[in-house]
C-alpha atoms as a PDB file:
ATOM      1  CA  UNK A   1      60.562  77.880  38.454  1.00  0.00           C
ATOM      2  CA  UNK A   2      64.005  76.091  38.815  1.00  0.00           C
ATOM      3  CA  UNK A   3      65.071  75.370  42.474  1.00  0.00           C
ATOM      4  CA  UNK A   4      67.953  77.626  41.658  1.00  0.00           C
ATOM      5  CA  UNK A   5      65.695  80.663  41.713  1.00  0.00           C
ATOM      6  CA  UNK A   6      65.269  82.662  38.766  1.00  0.00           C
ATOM      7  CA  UNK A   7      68.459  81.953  36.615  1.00  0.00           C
ATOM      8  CA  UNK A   8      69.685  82.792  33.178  1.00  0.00           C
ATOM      9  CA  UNK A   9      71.366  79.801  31.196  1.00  0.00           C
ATOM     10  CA  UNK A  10      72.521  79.991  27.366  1.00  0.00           C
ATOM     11  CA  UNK A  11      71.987  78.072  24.169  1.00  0.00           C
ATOM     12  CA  UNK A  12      74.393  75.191  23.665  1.00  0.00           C
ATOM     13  CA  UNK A  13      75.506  75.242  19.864  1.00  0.00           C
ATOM     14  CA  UNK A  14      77.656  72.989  17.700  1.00  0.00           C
ATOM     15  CA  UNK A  15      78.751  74.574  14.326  1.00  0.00           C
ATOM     16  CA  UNK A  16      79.987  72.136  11.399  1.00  0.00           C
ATOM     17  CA  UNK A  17      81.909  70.266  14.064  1.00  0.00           C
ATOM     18  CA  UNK A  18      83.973  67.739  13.077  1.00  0.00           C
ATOM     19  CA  UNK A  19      86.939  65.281  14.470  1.00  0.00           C
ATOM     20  CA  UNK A  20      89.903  63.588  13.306  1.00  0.00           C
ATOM     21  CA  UNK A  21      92.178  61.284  15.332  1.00  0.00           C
ATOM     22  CA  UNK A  22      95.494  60.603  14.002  1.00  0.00           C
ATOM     23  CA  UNK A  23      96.883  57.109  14.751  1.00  0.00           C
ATOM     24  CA  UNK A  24     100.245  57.642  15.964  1.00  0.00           C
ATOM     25  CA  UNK A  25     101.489  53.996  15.124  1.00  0.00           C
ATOM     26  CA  UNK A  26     100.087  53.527  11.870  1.00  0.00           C
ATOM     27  CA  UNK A  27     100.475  57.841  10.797  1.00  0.00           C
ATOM     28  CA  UNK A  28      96.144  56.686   9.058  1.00  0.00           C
ATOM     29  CA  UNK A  29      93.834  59.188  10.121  1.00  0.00           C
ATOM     30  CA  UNK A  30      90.039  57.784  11.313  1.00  0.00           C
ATOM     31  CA  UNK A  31      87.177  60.669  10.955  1.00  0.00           C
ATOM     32  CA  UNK A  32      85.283  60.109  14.099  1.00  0.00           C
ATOM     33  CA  UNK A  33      82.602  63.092  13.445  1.00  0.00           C
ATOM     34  CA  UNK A  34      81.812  64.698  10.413  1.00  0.00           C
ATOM     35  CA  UNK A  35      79.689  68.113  10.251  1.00  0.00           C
ATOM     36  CA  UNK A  36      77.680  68.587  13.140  1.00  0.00           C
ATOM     37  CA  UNK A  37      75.271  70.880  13.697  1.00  0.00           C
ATOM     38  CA  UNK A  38      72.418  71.577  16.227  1.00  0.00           C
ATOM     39  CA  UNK A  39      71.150  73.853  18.988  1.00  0.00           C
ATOM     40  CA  UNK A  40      70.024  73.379  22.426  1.00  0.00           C
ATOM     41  CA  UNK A  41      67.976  75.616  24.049  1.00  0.00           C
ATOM     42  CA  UNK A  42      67.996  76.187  27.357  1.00  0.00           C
ATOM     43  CA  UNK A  43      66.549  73.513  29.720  1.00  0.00           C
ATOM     44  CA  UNK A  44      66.089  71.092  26.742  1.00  0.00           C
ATOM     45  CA  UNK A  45      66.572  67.375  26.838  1.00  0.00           C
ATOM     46  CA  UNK A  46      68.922  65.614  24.410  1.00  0.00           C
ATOM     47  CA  UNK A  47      69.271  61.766  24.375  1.00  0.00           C
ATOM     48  CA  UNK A  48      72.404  60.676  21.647  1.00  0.00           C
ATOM     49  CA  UNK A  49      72.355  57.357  20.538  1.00  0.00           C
ATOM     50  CA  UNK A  50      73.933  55.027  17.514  1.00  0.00           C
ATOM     51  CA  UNK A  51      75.603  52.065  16.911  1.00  0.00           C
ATOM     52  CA  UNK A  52      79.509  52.103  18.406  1.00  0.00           C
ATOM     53  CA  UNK A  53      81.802  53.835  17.097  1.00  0.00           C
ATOM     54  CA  UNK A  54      79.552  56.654  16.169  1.00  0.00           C
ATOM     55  CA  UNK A  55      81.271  59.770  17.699  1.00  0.00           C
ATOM     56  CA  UNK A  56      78.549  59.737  20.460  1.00  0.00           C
ATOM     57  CA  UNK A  57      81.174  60.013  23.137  1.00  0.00           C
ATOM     58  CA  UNK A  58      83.519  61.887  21.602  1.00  0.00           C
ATOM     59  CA  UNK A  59      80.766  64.564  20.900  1.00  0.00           C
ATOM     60  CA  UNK A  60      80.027  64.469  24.459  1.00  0.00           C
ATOM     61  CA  UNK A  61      83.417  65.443  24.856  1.00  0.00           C
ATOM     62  CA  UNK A  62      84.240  67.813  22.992  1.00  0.00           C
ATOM     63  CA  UNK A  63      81.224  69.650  24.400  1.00  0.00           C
ATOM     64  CA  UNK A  64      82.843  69.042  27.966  1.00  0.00           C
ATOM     65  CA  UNK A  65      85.854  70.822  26.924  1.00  0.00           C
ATOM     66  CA  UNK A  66      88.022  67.475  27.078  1.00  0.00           C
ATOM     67  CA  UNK A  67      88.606  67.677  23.277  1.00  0.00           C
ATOM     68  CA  UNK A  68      89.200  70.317  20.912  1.00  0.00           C
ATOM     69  CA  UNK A  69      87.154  69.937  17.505  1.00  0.00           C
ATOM     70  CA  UNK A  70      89.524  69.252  14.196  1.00  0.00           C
ATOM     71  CA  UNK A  71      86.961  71.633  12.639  1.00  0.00           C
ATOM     72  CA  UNK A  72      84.070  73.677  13.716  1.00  0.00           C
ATOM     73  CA  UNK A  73      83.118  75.466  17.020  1.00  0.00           C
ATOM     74  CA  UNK A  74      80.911  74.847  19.993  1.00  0.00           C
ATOM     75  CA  UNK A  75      79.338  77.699  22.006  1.00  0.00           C
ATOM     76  CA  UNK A  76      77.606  78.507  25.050  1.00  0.00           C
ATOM     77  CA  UNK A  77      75.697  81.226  24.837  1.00  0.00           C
ATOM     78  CA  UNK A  78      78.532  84.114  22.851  1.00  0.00           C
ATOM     79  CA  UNK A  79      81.394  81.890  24.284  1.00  0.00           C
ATOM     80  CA  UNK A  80      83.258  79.404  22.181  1.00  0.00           C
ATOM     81  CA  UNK A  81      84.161  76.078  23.892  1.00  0.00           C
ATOM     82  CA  UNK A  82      88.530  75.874  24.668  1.00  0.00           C
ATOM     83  CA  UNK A  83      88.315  74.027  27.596  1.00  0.00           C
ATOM     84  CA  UNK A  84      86.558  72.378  30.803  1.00  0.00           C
ATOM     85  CA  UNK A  85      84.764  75.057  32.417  1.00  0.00           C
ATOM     86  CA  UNK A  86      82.105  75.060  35.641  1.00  0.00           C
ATOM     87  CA  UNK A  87      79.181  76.140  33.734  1.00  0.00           C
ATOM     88  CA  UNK A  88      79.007  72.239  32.277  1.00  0.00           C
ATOM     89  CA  UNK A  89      78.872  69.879  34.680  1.00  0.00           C
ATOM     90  CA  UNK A  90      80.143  66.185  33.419  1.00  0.00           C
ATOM     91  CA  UNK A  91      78.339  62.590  34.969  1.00  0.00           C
ATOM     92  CA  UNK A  92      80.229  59.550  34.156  1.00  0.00           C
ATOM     93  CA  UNK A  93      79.224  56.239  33.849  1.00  0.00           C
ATOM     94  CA  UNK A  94      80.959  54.647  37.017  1.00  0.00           C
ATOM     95  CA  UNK A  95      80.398  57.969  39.071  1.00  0.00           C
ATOM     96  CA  UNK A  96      84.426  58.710  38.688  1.00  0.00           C
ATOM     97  CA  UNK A  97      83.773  59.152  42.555  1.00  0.00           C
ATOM     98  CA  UNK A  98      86.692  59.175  45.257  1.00  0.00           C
ATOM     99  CA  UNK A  99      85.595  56.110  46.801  1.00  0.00           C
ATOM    100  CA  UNK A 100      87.626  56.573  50.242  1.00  0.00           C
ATOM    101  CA  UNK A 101      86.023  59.453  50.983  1.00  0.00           C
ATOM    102  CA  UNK A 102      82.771  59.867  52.729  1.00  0.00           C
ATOM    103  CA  UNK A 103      79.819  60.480  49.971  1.00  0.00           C
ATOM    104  CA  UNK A 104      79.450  64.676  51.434  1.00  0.00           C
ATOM    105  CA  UNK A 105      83.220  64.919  50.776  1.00  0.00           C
ATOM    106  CA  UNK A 106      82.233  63.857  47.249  1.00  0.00           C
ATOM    107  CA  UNK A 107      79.168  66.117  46.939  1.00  0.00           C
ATOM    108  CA  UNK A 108      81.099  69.499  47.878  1.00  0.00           C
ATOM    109  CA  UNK A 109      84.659  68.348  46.325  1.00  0.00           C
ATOM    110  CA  UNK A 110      83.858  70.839  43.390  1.00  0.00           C
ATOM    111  CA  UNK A 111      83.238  73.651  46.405  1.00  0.00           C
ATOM    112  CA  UNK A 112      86.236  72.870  48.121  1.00  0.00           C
ATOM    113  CA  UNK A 113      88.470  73.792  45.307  1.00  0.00           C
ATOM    114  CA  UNK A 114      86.936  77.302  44.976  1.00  0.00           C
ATOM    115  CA  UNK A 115      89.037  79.884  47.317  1.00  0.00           C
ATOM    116  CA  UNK A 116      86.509  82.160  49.752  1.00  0.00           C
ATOM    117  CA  UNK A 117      83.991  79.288  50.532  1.00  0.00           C
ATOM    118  CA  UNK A 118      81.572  79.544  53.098  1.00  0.00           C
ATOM    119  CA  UNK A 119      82.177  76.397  55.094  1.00  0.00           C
ATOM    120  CA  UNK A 120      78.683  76.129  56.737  1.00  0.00           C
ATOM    121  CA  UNK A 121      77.195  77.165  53.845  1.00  0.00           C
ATOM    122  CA  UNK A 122      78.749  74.300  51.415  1.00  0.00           C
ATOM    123  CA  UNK A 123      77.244  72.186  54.350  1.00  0.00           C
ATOM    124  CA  UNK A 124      74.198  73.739  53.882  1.00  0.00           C
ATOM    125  CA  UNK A 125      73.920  72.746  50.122  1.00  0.00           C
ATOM    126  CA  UNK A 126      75.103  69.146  50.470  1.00  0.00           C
ATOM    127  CA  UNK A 127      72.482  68.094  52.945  1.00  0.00           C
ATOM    128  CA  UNK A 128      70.105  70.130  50.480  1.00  0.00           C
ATOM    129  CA  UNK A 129      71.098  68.013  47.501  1.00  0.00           C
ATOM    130  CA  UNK A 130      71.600  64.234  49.340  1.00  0.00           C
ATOM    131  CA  UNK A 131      67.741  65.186  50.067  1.00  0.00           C
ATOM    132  CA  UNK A 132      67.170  66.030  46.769  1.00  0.00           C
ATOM    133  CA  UNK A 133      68.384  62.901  45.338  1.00  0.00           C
ATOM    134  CA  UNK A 134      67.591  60.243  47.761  1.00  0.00           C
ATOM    135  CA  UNK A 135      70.088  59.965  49.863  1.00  0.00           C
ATOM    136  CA  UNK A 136      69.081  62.507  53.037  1.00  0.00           C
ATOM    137  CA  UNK A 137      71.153  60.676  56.001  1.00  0.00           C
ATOM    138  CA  UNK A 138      73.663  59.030  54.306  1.00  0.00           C
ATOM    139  CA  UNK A 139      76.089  62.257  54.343  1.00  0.00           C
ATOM    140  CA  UNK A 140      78.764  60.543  56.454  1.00  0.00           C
ATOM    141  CA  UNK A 141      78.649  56.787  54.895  1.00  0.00           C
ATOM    142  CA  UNK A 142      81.844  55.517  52.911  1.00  0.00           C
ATOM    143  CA  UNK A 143      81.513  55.976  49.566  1.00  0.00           C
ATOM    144  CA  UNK A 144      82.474  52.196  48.803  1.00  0.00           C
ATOM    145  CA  UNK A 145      79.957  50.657  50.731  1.00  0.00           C
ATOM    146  CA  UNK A 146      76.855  52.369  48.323  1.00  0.00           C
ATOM    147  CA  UNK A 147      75.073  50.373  46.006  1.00  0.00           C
ATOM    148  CA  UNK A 148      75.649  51.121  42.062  1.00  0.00           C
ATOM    149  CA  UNK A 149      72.439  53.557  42.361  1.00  0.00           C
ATOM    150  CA  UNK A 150      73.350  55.170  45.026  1.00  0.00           C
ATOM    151  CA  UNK A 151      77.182  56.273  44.272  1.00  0.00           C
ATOM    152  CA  UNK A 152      75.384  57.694  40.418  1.00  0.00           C
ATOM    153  CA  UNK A 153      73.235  59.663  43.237  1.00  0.00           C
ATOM    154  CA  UNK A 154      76.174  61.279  44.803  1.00  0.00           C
ATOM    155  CA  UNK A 155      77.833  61.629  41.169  1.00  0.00           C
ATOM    156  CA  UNK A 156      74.270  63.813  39.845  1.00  0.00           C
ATOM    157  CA  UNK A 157      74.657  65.837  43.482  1.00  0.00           C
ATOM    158  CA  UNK A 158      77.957  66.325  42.908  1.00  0.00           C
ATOM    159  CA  UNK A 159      77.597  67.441  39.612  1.00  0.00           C
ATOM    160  CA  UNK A 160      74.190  70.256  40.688  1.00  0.00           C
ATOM    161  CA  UNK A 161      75.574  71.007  43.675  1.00  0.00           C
ATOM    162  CA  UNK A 162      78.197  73.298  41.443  1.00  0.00           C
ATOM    163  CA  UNK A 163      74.894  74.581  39.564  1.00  0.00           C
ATOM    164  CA  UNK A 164      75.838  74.124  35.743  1.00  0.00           C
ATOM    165  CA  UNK A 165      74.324  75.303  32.766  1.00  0.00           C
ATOM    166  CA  UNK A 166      74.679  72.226  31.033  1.00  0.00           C
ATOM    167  CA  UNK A 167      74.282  68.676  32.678  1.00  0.00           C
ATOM    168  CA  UNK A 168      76.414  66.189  30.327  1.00  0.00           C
ATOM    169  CA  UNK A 169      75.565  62.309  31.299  1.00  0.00           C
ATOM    170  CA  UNK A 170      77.905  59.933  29.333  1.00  0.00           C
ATOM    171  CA  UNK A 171      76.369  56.802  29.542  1.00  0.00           C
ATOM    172  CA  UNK A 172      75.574  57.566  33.522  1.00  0.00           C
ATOM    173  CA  UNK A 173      73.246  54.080  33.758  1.00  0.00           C
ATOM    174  CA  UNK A 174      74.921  51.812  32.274  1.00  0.00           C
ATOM    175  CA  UNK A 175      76.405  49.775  34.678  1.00  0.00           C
ATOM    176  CA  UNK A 176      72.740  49.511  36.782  1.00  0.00           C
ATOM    177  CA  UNK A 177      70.396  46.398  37.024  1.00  0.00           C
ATOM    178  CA  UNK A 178      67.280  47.010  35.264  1.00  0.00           C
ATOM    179  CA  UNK A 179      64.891  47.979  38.198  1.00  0.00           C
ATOM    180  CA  UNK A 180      67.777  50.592  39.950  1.00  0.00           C
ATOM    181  CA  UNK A 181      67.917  51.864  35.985  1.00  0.00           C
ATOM    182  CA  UNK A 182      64.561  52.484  35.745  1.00  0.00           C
ATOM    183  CA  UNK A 183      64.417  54.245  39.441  1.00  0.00           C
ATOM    184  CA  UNK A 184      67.481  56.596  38.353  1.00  0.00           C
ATOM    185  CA  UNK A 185      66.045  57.403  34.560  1.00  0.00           C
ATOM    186  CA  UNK A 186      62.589  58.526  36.903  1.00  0.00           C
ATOM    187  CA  UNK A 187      65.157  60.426  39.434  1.00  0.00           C
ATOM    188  CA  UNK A 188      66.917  62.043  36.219  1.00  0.00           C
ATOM    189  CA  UNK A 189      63.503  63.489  34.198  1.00  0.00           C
ATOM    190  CA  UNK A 190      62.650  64.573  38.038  1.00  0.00           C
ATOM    191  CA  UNK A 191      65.787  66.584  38.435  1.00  0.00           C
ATOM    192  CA  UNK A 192      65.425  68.042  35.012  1.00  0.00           C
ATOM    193  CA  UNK A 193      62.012  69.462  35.752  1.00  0.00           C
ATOM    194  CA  UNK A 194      63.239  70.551  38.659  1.00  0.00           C
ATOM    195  CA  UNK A 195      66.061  72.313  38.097  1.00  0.00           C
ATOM    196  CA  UNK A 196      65.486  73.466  34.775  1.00  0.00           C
ATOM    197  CA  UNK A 197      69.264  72.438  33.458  1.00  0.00           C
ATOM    198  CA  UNK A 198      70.037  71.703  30.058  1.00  0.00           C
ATOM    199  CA  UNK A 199      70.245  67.908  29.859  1.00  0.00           C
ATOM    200  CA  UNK A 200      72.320  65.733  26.818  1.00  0.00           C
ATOM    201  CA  UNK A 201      72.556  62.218  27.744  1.00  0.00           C
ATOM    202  CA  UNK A 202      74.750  59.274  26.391  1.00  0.00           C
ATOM    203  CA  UNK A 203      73.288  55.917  25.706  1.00  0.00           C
ATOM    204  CA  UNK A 204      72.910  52.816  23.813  1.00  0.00           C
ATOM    205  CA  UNK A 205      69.590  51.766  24.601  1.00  0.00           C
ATOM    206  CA  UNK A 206      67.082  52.717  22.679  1.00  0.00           C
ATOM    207  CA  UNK A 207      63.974  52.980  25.552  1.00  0.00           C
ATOM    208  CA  UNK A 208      66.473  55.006  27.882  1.00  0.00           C
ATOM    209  CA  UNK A 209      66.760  57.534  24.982  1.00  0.00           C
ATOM    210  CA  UNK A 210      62.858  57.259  23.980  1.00  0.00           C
ATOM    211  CA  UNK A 211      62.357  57.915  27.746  1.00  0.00           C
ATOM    212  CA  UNK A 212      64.728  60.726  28.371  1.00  0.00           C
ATOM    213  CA  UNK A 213      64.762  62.263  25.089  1.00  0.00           C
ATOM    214  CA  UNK A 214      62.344  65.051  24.507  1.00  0.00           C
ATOM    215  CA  UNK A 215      64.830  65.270  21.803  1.00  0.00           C
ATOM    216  CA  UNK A 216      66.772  62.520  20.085  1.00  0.00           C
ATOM    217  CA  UNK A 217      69.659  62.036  17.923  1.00  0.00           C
ATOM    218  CA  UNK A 218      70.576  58.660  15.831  1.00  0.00           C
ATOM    219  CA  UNK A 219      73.770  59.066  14.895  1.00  0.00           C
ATOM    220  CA  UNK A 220      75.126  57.261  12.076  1.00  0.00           C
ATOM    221  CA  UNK A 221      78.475  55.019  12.118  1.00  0.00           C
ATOM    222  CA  UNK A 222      81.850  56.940  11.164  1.00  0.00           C
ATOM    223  CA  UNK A 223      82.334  59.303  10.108  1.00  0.00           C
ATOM    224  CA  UNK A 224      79.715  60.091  12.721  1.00  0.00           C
ATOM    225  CA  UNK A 225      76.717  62.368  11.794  1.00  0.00           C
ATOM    226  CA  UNK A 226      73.264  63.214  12.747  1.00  0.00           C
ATOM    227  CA  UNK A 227      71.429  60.631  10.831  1.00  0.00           C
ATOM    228  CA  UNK A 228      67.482  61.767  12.169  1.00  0.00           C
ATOM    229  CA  UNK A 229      66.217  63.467  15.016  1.00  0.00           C
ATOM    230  CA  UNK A 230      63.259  62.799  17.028  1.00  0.00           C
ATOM    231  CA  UNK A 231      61.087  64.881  18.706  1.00  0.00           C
ATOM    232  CA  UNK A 232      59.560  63.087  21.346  1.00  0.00           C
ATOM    233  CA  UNK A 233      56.721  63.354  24.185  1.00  0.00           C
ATOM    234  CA  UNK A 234      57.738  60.388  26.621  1.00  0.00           C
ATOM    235  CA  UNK A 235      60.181  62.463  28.909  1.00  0.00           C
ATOM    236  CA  UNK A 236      57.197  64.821  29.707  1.00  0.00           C
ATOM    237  CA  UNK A 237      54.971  62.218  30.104  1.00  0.00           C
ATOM    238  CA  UNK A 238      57.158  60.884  32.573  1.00  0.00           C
ATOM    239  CA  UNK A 239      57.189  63.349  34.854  1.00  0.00           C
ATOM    240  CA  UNK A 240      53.982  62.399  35.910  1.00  0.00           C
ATOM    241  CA  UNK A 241      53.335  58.763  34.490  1.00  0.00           C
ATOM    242  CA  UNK A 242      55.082  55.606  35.244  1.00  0.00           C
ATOM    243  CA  UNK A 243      57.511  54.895  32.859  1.00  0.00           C
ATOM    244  CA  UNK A 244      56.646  51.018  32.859  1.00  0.00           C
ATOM    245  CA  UNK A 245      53.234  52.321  31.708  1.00  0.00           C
ATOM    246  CA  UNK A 246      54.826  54.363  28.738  1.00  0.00           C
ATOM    247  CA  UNK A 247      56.520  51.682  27.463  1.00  0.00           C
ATOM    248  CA  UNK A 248      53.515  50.023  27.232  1.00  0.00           C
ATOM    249  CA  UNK A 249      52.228  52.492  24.784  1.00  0.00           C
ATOM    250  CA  UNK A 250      51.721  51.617  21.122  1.00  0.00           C
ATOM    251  CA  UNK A 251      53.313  55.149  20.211  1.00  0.00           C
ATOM    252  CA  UNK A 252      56.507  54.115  21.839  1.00  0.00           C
ATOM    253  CA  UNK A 253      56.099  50.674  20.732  1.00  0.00           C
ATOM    254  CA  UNK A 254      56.678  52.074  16.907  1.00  0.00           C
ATOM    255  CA  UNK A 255      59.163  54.284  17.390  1.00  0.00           C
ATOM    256  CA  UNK A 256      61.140  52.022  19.212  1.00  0.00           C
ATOM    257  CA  UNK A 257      60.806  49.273  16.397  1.00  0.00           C
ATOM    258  CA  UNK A 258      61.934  51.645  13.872  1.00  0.00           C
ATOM    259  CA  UNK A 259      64.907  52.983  15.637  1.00  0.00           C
ATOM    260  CA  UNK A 260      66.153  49.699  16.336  1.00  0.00           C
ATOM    261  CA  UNK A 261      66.043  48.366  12.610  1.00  0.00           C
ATOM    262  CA  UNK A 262      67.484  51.998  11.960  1.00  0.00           C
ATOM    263  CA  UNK A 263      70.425  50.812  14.025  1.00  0.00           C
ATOM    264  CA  UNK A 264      70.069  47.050  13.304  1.00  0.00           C
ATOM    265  CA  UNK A 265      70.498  47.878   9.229  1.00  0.00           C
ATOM    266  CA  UNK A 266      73.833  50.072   9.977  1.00  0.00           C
ATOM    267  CA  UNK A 267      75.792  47.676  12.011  1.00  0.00           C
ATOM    268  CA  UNK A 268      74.963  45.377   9.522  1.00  0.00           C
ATOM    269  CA  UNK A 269      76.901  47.822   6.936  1.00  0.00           C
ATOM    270  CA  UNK A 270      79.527  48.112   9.457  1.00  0.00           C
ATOM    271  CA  UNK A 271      79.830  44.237   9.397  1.00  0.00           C
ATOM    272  CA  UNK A 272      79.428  44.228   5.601  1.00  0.00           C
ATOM    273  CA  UNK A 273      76.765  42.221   5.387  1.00  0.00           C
ATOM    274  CA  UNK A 274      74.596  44.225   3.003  1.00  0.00           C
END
């Protein structure tokens, strides 16, 4: 059962979505996505990667509401996407956090803005959720003076403590040294479990997506697309394995190897080299 309790969440659904920028300067038009489809069910796990340039961001955000599809629709649950909206919570790759402020003024900034807010109980939940992710003491620190790992813990309580339907992580590790990455990507597949939230998560390494992707998309350069999907069992397995052990694994060995040539052979078209 979720720590939320018993809760309801909807299918996330992207309908022949596609996206055109227009170049103000130059009046050229660049077709950053071209006819996506999928579903997510509720409390699945959805790793995007692809060579840049691929749309992998901009999918991310049209899903967030920051964007508005040149074609298509995206729904959640009966509702079509217009707009940001508190049922899809959004985890950025430096945090986006208000670094002046102390790290619960970050967690329960979301809380804050809501009118008729129980002051002791947005208390409540912070303390709840800096326990959840690590960080059980550390309510009143600055948030400058946190390690890398530790401000992309406040960012993921900031981001539950609102209690989303949809947890969208755009490239939320990037910026980590390999051992703190590894700690997070276990903290992530943890709080997944946990929780029971959908999950789609950002990234251009291929072992982050192998290892929190019990469903992965290679997306092919622009126009952007769903080139193959994966179905995978490492994120499950890592729930209760370590995931230097998995990697280990001769299963996740070969998949690895053939995603990487996958996206090895299309920047090479990109270049023009074949």
């Amino acid at each position: 059962m979720s720590i939320y309790g018993l809760v309801k969440m909807s299918s996330l659904e992207c309908k022949n979505v596609s996206m055109t920028f227009l170049n103000p300067q130059t009046k050229t038009t660049v077709d950053a996505l071209s006819d996506i489809n999928f579903s997510l069910k509720k409390g699945e796990l959805l790793a995007v990667l692809g060579p840049s340039g691929c749309g992998k961001t901009t999918l991310l955000n049209m899903i967030a509401g920051f964007l508005e599809p040149t074609k298509g629709n995206i729904f959640l649950g009966d509702e079509k996407i217009t707009g940001p909206g508190l049922e899809r919570g959004m985890v950025f790759q430096q945090g986006a956090l208000f670094e002046w402020l102390s790290v619960e003024k970050n967690v329960d900034f979301g809380l804050r803005m809501r009118k008729n807010v129980s002051v002791e109980g947005n208390a409540a939940l912070v303390e709840k959720w800096l326990d959840i992710v690590g960080l059980k003491g550390f309510g009143k620190t600055p948030t400058y003076q946190l390690s890398g790992g530790m401000q992309q813990r406040v960012a993921l309580a900031r981001c539950l403590i609102n209690d989303p339907e949809v947890i969208l992580m755009d490239e939320p590790l990037g910026a980590l040294d390999a051992l703190t990455r590894e700690k997070m990507q276990s903290l992530i597949l943890d709080l997944w479990k946990r929780t029971g939230k959908t999950v789609m998560i950002i990234t251009h390494s291929v072992e982050e997506a192998l290892l929190l992707g019990e469903r992965l998309f290679v997306m092919a350069p622009r126009p952007g697309r769903i080139h193959k999907e994966y179905r995978l069992p490492f994120a499950e397995a890592g729930l209760s394995k370590s995931l230097r052990e998995i990697k280990k694994e001769t299963e996740f060995s070969e998949v690895r190897e053939e995603i990487l040539s996958m996206i090895w052979d299309m920047e090479e078209e990109i270049m023009g080299l074949v």
